[in-house]
C-alpha atoms as a PDB file:
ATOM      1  CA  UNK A   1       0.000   0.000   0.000  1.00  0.00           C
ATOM      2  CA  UNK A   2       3.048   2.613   0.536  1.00  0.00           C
ATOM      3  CA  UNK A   3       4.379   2.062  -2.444  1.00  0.00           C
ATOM      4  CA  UNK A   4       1.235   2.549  -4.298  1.00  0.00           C
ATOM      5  CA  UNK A   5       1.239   5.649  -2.712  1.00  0.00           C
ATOM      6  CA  UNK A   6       4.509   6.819  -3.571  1.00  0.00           C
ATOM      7  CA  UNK A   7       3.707   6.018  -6.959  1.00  0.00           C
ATOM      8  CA  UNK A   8       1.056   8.515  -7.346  1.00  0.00           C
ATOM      9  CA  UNK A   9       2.714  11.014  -5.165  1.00  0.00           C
ATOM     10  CA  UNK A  10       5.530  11.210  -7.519  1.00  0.00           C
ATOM     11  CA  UNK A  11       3.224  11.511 -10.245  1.00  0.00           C
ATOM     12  CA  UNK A  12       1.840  14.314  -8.796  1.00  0.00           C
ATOM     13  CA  UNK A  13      -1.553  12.302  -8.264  1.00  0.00           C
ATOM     14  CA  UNK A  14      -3.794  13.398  -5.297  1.00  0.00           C
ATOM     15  CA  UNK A  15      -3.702   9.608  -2.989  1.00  0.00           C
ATOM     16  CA  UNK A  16      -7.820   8.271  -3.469  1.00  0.00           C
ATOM     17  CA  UNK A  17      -9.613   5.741  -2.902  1.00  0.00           C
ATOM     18  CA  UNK A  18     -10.119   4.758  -6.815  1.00  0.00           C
ATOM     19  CA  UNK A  19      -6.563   5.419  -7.711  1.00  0.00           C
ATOM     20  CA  UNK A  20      -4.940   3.190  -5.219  1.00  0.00           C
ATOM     21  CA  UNK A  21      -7.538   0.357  -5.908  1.00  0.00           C
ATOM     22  CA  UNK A  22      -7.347  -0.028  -9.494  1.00  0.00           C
ATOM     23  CA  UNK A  23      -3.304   0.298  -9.147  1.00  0.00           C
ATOM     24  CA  UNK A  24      -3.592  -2.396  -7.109  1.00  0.00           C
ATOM     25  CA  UNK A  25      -5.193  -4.374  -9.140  1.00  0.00           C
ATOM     26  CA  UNK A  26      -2.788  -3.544 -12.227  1.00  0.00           C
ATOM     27  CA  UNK A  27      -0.095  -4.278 -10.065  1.00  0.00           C
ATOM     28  CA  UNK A  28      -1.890  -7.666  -9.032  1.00  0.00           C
ATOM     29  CA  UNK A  29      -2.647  -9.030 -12.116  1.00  0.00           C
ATOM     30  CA  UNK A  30      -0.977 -11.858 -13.762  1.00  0.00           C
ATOM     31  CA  UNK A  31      -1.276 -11.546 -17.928  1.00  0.00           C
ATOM     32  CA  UNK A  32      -0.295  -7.639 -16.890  1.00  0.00           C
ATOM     33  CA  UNK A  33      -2.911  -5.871 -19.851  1.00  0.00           C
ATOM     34  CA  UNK A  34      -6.471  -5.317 -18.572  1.00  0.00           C
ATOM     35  CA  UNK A  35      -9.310  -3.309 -20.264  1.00  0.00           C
ATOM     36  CA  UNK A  36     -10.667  -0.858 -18.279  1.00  0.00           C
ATOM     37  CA  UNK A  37     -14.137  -3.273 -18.183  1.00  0.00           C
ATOM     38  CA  UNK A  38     -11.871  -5.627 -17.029  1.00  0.00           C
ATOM     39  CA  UNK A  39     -10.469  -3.463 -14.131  1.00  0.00           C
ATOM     40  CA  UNK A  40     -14.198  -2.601 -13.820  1.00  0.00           C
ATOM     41  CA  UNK A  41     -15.034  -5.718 -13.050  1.00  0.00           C
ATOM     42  CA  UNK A  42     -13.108  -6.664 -10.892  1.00  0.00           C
ATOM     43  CA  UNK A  43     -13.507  -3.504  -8.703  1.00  0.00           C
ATOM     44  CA  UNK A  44     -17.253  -4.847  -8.650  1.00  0.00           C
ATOM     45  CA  UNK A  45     -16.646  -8.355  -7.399  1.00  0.00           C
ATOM     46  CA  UNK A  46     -15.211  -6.744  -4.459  1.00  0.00           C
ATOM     47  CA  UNK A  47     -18.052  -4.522  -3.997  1.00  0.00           C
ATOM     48  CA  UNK A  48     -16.438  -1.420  -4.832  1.00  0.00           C
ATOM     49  CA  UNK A  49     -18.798   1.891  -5.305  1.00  0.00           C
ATOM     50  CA  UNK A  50     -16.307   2.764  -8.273  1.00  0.00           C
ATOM     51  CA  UNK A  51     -18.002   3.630 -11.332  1.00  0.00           C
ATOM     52  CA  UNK A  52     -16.647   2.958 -15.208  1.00  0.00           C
ATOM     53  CA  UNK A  53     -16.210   6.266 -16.140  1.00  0.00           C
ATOM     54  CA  UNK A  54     -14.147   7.057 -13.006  1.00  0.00           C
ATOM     55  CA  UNK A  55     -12.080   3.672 -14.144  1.00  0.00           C
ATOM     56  CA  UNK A  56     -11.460   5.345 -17.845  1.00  0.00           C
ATOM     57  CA  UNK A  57     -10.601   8.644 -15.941  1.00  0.00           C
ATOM     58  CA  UNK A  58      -7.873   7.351 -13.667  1.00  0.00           C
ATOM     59  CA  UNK A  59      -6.528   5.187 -16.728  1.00  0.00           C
ATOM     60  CA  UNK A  60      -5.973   8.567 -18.556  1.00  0.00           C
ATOM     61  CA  UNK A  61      -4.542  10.215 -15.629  1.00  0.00           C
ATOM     62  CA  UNK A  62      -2.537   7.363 -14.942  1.00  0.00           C
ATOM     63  CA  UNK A  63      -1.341   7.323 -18.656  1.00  0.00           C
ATOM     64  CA  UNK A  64      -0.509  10.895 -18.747  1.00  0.00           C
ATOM     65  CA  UNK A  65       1.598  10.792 -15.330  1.00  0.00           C
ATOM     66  CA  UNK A  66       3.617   7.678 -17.330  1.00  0.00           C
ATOM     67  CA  UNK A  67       2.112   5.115 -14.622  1.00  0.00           C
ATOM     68  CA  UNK A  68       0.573   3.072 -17.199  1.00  0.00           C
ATOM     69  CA  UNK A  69       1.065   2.284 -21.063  1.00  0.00           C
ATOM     70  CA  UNK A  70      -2.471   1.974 -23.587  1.00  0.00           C
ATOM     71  CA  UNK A  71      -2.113  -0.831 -26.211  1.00  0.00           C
ATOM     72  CA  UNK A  72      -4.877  -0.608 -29.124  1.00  0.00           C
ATOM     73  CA  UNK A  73      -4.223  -3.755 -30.762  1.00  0.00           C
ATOM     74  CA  UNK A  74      -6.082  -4.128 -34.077  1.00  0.00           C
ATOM     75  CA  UNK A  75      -9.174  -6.187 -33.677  1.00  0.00           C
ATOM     76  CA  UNK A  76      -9.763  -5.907 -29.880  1.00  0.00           C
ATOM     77  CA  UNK A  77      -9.985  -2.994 -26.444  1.00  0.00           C
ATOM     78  CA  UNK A  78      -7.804  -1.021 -25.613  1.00  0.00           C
ATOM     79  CA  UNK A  79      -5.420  -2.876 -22.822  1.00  0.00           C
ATOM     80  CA  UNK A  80      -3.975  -1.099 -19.970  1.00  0.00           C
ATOM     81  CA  UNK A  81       0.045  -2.434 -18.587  1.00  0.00           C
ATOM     82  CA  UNK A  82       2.036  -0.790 -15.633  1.00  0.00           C
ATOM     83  CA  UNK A  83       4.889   1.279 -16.950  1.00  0.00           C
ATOM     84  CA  UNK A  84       7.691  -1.269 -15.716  1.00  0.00           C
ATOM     85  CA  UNK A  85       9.953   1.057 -17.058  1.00  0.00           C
ATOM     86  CA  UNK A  86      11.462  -1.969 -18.858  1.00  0.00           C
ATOM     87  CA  UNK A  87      11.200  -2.077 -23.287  1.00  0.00           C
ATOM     88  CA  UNK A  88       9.237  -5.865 -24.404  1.00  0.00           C
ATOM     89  CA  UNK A  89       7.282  -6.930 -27.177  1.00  0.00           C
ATOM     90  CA  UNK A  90       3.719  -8.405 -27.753  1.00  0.00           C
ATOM     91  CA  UNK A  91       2.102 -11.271 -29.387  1.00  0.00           C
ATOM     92  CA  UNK A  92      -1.459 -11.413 -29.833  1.00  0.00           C
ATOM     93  CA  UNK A  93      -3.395 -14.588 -30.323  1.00  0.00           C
ATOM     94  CA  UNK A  94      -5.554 -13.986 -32.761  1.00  0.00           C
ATOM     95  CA  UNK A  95      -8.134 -16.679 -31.792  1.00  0.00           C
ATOM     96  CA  UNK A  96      -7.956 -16.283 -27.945  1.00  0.00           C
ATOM     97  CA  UNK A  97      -6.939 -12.629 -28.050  1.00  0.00           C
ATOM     98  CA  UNK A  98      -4.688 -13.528 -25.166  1.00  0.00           C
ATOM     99  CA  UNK A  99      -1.555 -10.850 -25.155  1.00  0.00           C
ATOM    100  CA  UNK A 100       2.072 -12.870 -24.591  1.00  0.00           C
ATOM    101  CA  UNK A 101       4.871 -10.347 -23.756  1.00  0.00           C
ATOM    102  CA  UNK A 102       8.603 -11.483 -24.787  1.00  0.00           C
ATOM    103  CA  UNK A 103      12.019 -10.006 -25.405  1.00  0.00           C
ATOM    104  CA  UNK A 104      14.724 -10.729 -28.016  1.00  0.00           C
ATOM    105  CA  UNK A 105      17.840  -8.919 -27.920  1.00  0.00           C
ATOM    106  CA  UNK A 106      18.488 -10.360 -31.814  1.00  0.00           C
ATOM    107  CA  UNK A 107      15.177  -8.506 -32.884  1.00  0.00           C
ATOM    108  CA  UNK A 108      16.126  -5.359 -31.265  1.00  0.00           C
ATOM    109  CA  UNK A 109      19.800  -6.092 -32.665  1.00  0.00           C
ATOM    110  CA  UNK A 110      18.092  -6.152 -36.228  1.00  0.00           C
ATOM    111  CA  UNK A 111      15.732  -3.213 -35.942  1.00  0.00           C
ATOM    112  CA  UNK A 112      19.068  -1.200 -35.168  1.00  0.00           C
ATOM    113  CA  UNK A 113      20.821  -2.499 -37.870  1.00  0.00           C
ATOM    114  CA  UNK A 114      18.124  -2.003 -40.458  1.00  0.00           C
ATOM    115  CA  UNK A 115      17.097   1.675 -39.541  1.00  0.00           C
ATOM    116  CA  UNK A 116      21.407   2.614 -39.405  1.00  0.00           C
ATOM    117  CA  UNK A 117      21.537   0.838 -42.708  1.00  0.00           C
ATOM    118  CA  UNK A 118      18.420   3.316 -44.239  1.00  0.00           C
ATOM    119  CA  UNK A 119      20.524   6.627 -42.561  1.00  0.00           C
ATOM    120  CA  UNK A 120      18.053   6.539 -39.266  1.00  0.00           C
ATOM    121  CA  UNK A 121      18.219   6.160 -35.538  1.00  0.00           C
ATOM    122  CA  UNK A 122      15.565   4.403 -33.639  1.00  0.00           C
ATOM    123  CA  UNK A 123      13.622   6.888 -31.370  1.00  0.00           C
ATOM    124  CA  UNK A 124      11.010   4.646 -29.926  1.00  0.00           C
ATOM    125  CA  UNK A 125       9.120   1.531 -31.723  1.00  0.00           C
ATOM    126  CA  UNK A 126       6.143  -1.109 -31.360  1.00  0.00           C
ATOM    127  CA  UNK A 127       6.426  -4.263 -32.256  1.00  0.00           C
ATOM    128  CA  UNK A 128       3.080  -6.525 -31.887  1.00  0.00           C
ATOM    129  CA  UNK A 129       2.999  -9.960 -34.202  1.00  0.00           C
ATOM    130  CA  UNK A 130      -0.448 -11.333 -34.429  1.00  0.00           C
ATOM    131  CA  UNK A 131      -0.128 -15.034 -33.962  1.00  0.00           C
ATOM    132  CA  UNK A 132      -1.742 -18.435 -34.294  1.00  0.00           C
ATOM    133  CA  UNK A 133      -0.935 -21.851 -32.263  1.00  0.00           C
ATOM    134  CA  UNK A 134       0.751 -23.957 -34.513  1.00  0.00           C
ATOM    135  CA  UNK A 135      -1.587 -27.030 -33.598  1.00  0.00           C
ATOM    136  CA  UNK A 136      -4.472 -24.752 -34.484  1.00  0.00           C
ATOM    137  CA  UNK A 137      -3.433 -23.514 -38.143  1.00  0.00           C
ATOM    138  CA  UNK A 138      -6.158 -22.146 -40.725  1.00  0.00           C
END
């Protein structure tokens, strides 16, 4: 709970009630990307008097202070991550819609490499591949 606190003292957030709950439950979640109907929810199955538009409200606060990152993934919500601070991918199941994070130091390697090659430097970048199960092809 203090460090939830710190966190949106430092982003210059006032400390409430619906702030510190639905960073909570960013910070609990397991697959890390939630809707804000997901966050929603949740707050309801713990009988929270938190209403959806105060959910989309702290979500753009919390966005604008660099607490959390929006993903709009073609095809689907937008999804709501903590700002770890730390630069990953995404893969999207396209059938289950179920977001997979990963790293590769070769793909970052490459994306260097090719934007030198063309006379550029990388200033930021997305990279989401939209995948399939291999057991589960077209």
């Amino acid at each position: 709970m203090e460090q939830e606190t710190k966190e949106l003292r430092k982003a210059g957030l006032k400390v409430t009630h619906p702030r510190m709950r639905i960073l909570q439950i960013l910070e609990e979640e397991e697959s890390h990307h939630l809707t804000a109907e997901d966050i929603y929810k949740k707050l309801l199955a713990h009988q929270e008097d938190i209403g959806l538009a105060t959910v989309y409200r702290v979500l753009t606060q919390f966005e604008a202070a660099g607490i959390v990152v929006k993903h709009n993934f073609e095809g689907g919500q937008a999804v709501y991550e903590l700002d770890r601070g730390k630069h990953h991918d995404h893969m999207i199941d396209v059938d289950s819609g179920k977001v997979i994070e990963f790293i590769s130091e070769e793909i970052e390697r490459l994306q260097h490499e090719i934007a030198a090659r063309h006379g550029y430097v990388i200033e930021d970048h997305s990279l989401v591949l939209y995948v399939r199960p291999k057991n589960r092809t077209k």
